[in-house]
PDB file of N, CA and C in Angstrom:
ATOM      1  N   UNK A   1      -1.249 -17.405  14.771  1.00  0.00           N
ATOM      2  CA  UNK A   1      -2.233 -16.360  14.947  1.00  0.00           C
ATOM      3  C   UNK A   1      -2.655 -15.851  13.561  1.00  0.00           C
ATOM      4  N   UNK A   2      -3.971 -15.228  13.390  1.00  0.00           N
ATOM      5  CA  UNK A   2      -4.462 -14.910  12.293  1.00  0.00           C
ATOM      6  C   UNK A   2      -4.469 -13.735  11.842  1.00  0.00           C
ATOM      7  N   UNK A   3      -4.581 -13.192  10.743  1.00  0.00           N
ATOM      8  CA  UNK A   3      -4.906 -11.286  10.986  1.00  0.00           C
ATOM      9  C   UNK A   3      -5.730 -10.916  11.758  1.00  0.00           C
ATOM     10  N   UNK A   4      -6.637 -11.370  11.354  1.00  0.00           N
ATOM     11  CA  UNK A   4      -7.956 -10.609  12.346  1.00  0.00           C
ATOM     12  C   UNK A   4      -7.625 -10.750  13.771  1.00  0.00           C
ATOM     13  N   UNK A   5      -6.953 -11.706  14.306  1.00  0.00           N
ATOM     14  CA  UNK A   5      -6.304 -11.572  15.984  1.00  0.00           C
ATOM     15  C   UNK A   5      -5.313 -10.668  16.027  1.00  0.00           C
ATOM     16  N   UNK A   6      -4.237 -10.586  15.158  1.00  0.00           N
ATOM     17  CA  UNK A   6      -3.231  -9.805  14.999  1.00  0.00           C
ATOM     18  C   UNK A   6      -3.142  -8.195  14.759  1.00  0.00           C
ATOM     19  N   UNK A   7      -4.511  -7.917  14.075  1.00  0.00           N
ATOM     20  CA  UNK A   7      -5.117  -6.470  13.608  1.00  0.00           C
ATOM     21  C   UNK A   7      -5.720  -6.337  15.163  1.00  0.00           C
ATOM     22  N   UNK A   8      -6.227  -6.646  15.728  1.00  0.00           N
ATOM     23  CA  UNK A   8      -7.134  -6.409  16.909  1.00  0.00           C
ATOM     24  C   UNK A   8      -5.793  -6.017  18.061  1.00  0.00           C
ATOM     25  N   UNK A   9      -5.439  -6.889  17.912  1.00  0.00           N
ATOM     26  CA  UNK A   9      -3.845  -6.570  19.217  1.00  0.00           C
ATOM     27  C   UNK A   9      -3.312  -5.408  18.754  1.00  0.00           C
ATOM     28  N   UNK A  10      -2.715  -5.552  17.422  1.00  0.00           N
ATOM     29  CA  UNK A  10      -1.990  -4.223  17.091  1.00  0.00           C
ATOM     30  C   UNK A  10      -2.717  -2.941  17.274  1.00  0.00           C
ATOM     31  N   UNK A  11      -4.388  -2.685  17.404  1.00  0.00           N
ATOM     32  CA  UNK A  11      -4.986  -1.720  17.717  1.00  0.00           C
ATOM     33  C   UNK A  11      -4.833  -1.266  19.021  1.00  0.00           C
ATOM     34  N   UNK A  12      -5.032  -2.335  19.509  1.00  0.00           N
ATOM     35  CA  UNK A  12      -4.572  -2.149  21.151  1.00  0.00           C
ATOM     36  C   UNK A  12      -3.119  -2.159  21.853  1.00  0.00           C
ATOM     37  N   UNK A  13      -2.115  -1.935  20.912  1.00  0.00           N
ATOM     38  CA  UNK A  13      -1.186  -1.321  20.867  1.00  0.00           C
ATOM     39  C   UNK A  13      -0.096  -2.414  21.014  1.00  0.00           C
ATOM     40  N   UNK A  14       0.076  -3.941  20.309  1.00  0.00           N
ATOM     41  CA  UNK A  14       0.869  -4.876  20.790  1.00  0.00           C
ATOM     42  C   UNK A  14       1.566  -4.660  19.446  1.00  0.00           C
ATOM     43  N   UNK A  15       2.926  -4.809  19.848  1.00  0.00           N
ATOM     44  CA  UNK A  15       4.082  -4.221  18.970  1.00  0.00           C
ATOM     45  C   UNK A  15       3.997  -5.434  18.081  1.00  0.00           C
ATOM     46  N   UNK A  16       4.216  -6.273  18.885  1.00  0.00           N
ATOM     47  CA  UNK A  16       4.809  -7.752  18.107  1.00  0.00           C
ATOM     48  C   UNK A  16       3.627  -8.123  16.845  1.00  0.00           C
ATOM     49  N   UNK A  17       2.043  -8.131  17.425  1.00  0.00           N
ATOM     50  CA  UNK A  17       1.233  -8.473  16.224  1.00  0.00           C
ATOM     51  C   UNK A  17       1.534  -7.798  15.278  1.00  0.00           C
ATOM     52  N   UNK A  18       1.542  -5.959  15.352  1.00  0.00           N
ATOM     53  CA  UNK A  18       1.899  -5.142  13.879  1.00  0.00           C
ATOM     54  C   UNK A  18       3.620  -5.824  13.183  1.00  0.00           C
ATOM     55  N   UNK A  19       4.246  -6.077  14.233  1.00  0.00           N
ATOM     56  CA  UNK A  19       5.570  -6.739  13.832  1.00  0.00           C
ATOM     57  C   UNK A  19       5.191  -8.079  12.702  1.00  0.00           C
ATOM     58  N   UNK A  20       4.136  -8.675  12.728  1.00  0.00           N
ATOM     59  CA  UNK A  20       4.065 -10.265  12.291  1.00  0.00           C
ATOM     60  C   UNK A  20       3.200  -9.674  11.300  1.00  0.00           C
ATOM     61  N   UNK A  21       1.972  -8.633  11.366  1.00  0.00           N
ATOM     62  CA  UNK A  21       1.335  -8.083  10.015  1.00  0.00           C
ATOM     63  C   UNK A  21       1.926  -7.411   9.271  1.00  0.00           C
ATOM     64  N   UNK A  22       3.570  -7.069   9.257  1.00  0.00           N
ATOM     65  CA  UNK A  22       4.676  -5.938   8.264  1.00  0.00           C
ATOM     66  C   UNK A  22       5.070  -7.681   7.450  1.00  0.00           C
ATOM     67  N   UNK A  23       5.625  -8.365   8.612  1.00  0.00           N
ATOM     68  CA  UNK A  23       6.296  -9.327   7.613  1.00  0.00           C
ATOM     69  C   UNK A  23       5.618 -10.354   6.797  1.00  0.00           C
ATOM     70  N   UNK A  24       4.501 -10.761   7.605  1.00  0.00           N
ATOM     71  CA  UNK A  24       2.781 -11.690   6.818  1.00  0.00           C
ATOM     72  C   UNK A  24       3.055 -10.801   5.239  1.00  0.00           C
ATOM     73  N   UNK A  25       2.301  -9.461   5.355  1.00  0.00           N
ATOM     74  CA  UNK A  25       2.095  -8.586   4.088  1.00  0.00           C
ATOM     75  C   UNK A  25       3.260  -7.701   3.509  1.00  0.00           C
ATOM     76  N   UNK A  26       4.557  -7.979   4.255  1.00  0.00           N
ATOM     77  CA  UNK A  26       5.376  -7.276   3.426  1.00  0.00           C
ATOM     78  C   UNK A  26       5.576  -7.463   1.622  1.00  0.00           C
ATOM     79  N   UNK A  27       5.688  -8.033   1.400  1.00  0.00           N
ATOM     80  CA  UNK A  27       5.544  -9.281  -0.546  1.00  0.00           C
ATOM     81  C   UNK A  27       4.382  -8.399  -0.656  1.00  0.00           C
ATOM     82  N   UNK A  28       2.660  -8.453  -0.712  1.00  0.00           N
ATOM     83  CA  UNK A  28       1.814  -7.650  -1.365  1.00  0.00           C
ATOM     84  C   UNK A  28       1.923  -6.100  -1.594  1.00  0.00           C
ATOM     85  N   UNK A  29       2.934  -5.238  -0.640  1.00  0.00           N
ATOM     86  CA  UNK A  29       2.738  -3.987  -0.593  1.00  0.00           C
ATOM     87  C   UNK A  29       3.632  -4.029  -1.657  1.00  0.00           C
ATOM     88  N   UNK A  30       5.387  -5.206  -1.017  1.00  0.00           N
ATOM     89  CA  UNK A  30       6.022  -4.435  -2.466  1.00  0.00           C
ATOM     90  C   UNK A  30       5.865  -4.464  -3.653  1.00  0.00           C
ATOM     91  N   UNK A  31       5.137  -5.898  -3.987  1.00  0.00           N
ATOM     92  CA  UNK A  31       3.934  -5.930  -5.274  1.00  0.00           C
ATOM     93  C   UNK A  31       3.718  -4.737  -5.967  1.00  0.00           C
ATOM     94  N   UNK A  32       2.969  -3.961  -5.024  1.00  0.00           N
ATOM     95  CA  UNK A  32       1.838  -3.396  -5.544  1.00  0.00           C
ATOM     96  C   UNK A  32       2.924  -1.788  -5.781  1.00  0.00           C
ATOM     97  N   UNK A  33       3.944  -1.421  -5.073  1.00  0.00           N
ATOM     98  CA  UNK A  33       5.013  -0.452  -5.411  1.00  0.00           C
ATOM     99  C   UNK A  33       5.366  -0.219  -6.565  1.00  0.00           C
ATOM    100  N   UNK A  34       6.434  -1.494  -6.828  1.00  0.00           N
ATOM    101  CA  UNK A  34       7.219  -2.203  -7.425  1.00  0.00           C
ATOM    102  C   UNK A  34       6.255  -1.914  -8.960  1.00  0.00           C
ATOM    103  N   UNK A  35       5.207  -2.158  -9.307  1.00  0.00           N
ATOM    104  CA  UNK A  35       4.293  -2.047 -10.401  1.00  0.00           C
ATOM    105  C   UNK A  35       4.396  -0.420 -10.911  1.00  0.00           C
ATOM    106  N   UNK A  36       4.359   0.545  -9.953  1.00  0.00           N
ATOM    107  CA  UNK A  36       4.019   1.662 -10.015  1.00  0.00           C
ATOM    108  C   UNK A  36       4.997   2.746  -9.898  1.00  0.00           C
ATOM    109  N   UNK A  37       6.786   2.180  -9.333  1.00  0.00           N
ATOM    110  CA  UNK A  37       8.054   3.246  -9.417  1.00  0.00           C
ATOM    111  C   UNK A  37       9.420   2.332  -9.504  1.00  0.00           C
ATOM    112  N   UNK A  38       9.709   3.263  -9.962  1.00  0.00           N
ATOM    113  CA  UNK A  38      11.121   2.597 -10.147  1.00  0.00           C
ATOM    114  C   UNK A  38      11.873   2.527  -9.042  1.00  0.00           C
ATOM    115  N   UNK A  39      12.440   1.451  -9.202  1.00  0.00           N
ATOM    116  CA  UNK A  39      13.563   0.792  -7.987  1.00  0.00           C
ATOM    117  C   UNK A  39      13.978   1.905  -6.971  1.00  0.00           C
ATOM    118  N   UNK A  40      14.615   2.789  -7.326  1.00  0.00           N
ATOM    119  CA  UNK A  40      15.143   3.798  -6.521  1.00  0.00           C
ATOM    120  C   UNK A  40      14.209   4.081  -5.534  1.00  0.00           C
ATOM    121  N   UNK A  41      13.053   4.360  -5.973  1.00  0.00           N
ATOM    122  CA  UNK A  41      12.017   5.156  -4.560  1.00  0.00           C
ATOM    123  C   UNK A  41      11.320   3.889  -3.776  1.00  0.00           C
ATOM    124  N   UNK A  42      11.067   2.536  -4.404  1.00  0.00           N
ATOM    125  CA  UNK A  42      10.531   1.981  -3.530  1.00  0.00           C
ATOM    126  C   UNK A  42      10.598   1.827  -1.840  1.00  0.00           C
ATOM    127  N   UNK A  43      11.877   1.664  -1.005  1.00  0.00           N
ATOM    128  CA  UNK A  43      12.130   1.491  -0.083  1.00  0.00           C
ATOM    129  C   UNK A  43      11.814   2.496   0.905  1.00  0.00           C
ATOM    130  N   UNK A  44      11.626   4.283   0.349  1.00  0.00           N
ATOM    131  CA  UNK A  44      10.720   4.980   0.947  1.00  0.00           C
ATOM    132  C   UNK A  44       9.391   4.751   0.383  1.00  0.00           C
ATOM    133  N   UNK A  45       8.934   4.819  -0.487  1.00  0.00           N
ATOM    134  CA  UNK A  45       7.290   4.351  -0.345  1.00  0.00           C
ATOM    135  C   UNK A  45       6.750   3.431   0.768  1.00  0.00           C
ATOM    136  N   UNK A  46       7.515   1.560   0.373  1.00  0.00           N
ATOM    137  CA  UNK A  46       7.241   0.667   1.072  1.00  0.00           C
ATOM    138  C   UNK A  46       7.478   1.535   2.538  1.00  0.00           C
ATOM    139  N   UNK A  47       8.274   2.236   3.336  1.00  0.00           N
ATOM    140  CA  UNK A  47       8.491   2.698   4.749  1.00  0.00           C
ATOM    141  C   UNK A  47       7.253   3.597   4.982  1.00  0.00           C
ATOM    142  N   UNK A  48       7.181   4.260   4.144  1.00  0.00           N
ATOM    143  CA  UNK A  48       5.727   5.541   4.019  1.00  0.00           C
ATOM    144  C   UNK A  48       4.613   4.474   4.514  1.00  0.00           C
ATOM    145  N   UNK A  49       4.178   3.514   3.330  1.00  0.00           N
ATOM    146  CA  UNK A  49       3.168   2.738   3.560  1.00  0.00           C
ATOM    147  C   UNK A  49       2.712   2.338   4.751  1.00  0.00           C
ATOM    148  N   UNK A  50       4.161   1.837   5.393  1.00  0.00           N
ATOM    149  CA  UNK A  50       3.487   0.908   6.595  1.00  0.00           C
ATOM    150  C   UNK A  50       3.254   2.218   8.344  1.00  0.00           C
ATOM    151  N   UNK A  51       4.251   3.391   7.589  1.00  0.00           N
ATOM    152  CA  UNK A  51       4.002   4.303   8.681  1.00  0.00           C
ATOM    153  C   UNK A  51       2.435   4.851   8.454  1.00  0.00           C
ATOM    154  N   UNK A  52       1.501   4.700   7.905  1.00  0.00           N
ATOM    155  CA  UNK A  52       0.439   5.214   7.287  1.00  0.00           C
ATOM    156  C   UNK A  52      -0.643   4.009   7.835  1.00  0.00           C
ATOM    157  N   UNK A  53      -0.208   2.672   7.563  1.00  0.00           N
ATOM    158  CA  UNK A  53      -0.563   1.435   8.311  1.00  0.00           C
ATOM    159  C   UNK A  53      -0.921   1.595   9.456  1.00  0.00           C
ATOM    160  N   UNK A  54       0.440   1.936   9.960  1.00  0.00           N
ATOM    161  CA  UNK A  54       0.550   1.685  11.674  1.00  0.00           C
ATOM    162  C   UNK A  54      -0.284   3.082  12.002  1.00  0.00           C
ATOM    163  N   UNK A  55      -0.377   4.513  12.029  1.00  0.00           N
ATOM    164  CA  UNK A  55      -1.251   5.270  12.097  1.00  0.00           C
ATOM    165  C   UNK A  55      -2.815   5.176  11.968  1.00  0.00           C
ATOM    166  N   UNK A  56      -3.196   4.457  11.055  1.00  0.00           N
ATOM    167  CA  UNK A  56      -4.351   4.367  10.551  1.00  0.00           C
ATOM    168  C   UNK A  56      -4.870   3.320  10.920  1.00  0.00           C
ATOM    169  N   UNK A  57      -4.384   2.529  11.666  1.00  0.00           N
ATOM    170  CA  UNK A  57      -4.840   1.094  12.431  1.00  0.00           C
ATOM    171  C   UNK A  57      -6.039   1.202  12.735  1.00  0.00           C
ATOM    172  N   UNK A  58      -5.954   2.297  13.714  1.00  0.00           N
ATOM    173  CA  UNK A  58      -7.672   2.521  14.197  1.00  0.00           C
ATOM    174  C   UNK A  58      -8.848   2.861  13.142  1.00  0.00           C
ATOM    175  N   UNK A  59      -8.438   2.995  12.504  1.00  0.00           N
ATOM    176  CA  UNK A  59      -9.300   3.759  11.510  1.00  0.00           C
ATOM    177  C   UNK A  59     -10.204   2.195  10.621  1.00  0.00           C
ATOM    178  N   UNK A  60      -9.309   0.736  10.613  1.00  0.00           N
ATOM    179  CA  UNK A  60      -9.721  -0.110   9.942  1.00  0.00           C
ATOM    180  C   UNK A  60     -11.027  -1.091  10.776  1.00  0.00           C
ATOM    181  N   UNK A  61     -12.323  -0.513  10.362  1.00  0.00           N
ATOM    182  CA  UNK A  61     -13.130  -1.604  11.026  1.00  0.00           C
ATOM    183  C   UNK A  61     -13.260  -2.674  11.084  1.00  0.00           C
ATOM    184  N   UNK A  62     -12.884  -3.421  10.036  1.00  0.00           N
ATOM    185  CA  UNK A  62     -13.146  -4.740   9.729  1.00  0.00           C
ATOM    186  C   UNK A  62     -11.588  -5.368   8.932  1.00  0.00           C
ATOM    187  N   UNK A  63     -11.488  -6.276  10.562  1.00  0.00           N
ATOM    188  CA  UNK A  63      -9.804  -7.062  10.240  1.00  0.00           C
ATOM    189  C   UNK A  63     -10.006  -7.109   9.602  1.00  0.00           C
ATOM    190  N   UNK A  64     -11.120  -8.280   8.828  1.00  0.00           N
ATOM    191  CA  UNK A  64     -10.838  -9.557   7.567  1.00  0.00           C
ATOM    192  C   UNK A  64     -10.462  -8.664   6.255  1.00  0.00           C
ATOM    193  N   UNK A  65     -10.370  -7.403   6.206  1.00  0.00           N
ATOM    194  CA  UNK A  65     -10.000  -6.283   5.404  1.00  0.00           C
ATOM    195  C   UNK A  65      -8.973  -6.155   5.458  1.00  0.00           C
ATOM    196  N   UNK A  66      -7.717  -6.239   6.228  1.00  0.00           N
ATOM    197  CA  UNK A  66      -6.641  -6.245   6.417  1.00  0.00           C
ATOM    198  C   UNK A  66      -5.729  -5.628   4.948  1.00  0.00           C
ATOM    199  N   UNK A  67      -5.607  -6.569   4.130  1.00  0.00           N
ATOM    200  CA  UNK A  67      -4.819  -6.821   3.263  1.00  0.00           C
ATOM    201  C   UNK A  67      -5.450  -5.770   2.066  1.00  0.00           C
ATOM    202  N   UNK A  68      -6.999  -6.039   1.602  1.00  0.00           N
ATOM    203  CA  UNK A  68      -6.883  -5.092   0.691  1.00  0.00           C
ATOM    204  C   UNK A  68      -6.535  -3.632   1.239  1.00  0.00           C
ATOM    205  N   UNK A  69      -7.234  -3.503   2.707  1.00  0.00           N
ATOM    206  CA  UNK A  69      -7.006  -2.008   3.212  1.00  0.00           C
ATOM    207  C   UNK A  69      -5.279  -1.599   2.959  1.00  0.00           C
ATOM    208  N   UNK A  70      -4.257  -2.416   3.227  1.00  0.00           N
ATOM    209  CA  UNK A  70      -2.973  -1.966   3.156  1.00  0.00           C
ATOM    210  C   UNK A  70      -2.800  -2.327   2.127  1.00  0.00           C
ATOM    211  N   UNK A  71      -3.407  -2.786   0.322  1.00  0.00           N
ATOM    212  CA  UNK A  71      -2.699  -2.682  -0.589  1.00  0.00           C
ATOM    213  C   UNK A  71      -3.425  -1.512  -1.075  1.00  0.00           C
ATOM    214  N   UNK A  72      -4.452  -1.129  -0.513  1.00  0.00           N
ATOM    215  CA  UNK A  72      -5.239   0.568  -1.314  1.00  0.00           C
ATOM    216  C   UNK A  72      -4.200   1.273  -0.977  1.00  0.00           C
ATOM    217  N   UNK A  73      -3.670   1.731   0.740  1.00  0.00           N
ATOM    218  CA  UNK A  73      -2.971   2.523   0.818  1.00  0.00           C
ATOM    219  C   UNK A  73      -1.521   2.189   0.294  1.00  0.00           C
ATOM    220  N   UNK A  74      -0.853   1.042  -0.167  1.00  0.00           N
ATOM    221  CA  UNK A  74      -0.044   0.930  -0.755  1.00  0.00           C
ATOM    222  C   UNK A  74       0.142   1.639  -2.564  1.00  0.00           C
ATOM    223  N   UNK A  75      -1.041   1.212  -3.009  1.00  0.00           N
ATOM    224  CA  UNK A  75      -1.091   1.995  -4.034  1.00  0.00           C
ATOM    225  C   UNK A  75      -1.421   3.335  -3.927  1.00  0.00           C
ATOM    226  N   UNK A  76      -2.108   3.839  -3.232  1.00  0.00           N
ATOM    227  CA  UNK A  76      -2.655   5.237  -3.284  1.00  0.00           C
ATOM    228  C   UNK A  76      -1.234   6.134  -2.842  1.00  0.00           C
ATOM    229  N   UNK A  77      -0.052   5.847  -1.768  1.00  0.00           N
ATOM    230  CA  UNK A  77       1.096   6.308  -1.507  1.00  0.00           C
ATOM    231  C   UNK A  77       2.192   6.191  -2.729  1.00  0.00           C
ATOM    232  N   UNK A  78       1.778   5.096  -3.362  1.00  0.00           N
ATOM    233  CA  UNK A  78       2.741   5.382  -5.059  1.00  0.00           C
ATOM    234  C   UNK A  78       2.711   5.871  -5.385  1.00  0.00           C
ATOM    235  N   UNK A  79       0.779   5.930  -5.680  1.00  0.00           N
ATOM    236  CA  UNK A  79       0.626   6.691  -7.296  1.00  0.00           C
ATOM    237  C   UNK A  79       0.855   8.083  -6.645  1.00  0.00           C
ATOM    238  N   UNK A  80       0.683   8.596  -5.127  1.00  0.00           N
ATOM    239  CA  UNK A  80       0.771  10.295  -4.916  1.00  0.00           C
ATOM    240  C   UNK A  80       2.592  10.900  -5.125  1.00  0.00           C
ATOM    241  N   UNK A  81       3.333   9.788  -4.728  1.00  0.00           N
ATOM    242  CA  UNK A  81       5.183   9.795  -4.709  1.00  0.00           C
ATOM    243  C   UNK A  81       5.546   9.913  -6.941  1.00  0.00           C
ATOM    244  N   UNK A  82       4.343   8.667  -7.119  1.00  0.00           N
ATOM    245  CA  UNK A  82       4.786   9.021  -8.957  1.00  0.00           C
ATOM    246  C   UNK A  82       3.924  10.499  -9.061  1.00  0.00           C
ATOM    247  N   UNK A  83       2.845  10.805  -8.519  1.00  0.00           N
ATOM    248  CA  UNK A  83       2.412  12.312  -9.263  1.00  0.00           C
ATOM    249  C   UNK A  83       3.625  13.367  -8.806  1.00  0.00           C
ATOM    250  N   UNK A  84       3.872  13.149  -7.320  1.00  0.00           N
ATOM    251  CA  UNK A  84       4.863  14.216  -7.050  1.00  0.00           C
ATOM    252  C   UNK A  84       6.079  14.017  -8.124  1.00  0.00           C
ATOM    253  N   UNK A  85       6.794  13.181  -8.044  1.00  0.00           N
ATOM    254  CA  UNK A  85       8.079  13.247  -8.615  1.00  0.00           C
ATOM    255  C   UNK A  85       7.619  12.995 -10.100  1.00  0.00           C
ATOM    256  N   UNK A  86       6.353  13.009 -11.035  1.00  0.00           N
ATOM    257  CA  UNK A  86       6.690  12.939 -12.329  1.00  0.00           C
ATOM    258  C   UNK A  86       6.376  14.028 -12.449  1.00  0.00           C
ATOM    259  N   UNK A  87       5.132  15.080 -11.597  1.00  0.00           N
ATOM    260  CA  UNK A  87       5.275  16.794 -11.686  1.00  0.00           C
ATOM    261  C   UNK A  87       6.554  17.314 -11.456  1.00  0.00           C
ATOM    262  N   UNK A  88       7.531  16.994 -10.588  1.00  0.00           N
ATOM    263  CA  UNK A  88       9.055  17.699 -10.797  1.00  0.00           C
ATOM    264  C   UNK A  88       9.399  17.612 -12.407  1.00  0.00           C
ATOM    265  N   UNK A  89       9.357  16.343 -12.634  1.00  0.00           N
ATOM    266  CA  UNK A  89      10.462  16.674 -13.684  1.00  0.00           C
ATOM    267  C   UNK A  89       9.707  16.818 -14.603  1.00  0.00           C
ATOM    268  N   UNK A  90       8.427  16.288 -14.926  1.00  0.00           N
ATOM    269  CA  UNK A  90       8.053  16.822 -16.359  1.00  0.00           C
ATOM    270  C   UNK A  90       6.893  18.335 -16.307  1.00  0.00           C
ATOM    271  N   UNK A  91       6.976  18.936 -15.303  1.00  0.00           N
ATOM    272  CA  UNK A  91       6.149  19.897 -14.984  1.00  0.00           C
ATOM    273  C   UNK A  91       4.788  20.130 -14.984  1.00  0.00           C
ATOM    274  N   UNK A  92       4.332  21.415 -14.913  1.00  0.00           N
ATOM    275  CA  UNK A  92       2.841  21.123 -13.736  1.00  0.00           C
ATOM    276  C   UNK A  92       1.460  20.580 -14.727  1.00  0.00           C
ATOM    277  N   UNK A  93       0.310  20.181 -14.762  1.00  0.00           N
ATOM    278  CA  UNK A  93      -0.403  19.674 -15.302  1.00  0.00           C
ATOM    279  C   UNK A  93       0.130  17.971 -16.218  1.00  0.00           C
ATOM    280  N   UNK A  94       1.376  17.538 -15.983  1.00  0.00           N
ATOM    281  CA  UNK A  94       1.353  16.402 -16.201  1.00  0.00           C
ATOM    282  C   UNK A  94       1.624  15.762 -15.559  1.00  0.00           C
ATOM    283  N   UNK A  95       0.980  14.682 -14.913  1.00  0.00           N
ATOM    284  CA  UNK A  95       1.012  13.642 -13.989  1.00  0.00           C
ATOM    285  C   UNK A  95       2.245  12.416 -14.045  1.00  0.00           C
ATOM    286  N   UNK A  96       1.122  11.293 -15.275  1.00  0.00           N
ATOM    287  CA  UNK A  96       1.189  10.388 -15.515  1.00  0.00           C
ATOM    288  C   UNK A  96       0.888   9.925 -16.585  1.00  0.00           C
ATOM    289  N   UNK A  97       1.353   8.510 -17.246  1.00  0.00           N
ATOM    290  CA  UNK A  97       1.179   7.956 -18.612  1.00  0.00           C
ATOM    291  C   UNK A  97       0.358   7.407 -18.760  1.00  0.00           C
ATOM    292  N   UNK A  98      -0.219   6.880 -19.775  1.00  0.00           N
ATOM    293  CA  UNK A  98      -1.440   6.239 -20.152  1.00  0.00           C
ATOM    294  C   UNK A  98      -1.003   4.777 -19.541  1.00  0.00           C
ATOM    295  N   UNK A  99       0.027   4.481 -19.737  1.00  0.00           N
ATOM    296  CA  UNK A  99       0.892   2.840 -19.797  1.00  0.00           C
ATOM    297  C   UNK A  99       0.558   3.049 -18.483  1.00  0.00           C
ATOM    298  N   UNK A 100       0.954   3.706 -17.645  1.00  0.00           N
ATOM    299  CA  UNK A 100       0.935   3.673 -15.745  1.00  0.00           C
ATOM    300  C   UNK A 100      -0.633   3.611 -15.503  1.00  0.00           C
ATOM    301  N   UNK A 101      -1.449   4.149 -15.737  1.00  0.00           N
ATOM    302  CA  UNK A 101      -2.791   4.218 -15.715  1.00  0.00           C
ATOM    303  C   UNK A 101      -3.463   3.087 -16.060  1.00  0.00           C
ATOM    304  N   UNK A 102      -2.916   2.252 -17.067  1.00  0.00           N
ATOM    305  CA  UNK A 102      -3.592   1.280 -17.362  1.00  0.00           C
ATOM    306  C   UNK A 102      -3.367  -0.089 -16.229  1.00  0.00           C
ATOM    307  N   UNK A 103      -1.710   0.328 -16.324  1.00  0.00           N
ATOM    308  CA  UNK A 103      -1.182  -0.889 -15.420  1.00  0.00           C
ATOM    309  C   UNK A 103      -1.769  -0.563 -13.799  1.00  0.00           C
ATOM    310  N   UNK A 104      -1.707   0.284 -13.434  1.00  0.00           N
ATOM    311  CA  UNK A 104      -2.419   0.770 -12.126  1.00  0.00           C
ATOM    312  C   UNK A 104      -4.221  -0.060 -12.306  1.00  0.00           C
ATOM    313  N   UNK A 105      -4.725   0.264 -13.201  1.00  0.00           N
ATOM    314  CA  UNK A 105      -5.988   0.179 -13.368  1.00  0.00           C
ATOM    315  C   UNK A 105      -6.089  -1.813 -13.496  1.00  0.00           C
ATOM    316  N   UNK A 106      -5.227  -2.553 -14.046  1.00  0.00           N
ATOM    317  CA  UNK A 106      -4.771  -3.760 -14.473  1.00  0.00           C
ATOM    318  C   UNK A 106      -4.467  -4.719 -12.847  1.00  0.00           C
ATOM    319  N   UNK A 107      -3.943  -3.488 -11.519  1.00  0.00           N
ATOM    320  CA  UNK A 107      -3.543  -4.323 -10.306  1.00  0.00           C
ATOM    321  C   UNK A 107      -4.673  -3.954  -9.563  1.00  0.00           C
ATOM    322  N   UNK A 108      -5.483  -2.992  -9.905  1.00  0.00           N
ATOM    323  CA  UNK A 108      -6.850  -3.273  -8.975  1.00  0.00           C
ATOM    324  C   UNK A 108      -7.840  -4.128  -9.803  1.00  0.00           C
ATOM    325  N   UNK A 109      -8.206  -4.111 -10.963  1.00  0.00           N
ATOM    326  CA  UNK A 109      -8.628  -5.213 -10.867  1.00  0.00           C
ATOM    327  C   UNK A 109      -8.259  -6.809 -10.827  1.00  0.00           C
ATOM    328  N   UNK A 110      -7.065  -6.987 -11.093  1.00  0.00           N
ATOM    329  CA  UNK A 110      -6.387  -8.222 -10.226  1.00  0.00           C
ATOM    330  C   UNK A 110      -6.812  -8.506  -8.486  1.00  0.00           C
ATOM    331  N   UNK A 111      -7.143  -7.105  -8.028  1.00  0.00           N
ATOM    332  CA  UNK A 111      -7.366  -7.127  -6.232  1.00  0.00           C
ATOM    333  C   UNK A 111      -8.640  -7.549  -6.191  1.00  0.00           C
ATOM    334  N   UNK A 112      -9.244  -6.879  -7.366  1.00  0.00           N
ATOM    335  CA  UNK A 112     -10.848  -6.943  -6.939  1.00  0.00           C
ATOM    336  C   UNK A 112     -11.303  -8.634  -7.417  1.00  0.00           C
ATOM    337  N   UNK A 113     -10.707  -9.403  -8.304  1.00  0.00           N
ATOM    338  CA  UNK A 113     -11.167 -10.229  -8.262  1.00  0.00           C
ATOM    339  C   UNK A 113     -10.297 -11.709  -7.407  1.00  0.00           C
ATOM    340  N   UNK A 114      -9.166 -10.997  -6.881  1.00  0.00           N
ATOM    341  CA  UNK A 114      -8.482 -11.677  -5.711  1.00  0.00           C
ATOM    342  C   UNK A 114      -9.535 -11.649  -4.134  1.00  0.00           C
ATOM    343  N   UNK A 115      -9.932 -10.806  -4.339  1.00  0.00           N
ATOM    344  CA  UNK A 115     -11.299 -10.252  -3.242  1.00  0.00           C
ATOM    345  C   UNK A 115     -12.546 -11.361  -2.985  1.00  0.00           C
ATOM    346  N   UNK A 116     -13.226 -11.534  -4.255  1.00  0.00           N
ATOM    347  CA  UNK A 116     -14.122 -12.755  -4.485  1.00  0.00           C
ATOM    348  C   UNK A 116     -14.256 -13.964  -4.292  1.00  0.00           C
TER     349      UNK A 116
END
């Protein structure tokens, strides 16, 4: 079965297709983590991600989107887990590093021309 069959079932609420689209795309989300936090937090991000996935199912119009749609929200759930936890410790008005910004900026355009 394909995504686009598999995205369509899982909308309509079949456990098993979202079951076969976690493990198909599990490797790209942690990719795209893995780039953006250190070891320790990944395994809640990656869990965040796909609960955000599975919520937002309906929301994706177009299967053949599949993959970039869950590596945006893969990155976009990092980079908000690195703003939270690098505002704890290094306090308020500093986010993030130039080095993270670049490398963040370095895996979308890797997506965008994986896209083409």
């Amino acid at each position: 079965m394909n995504d686009n069959e598999d995205v369509v079932r899982a909308k309509e609420g079949d456990t098993k297709a979202f079951e076969r689209l976690v493990e198909k795309h599990i490797s790209s989300v942690l990719q795209v983590v893995k780039r953006i936090l250190p070891s320790g937090e990944i395994d809640d991000v990656v869990q965040d991600v796909w609960l955000h996935v599975f919520v937002g199912l309906d929301g994706l119009r177009e299967p053949a989107l599949f993959e970039k749609w869950i590596r945006t929200i893969a990155y976009n759930r990092a980079m908000q887990w690195h703003r939270k936890s690098y505002a704890e410790t290094a306090g308020p008005g500093v986010y993030i590093c130039s080095e993270c910004v670049e490398e963040c900026a370095k895996i979308l355009d890797e997506q965008r021309v994986a896209d083409k």
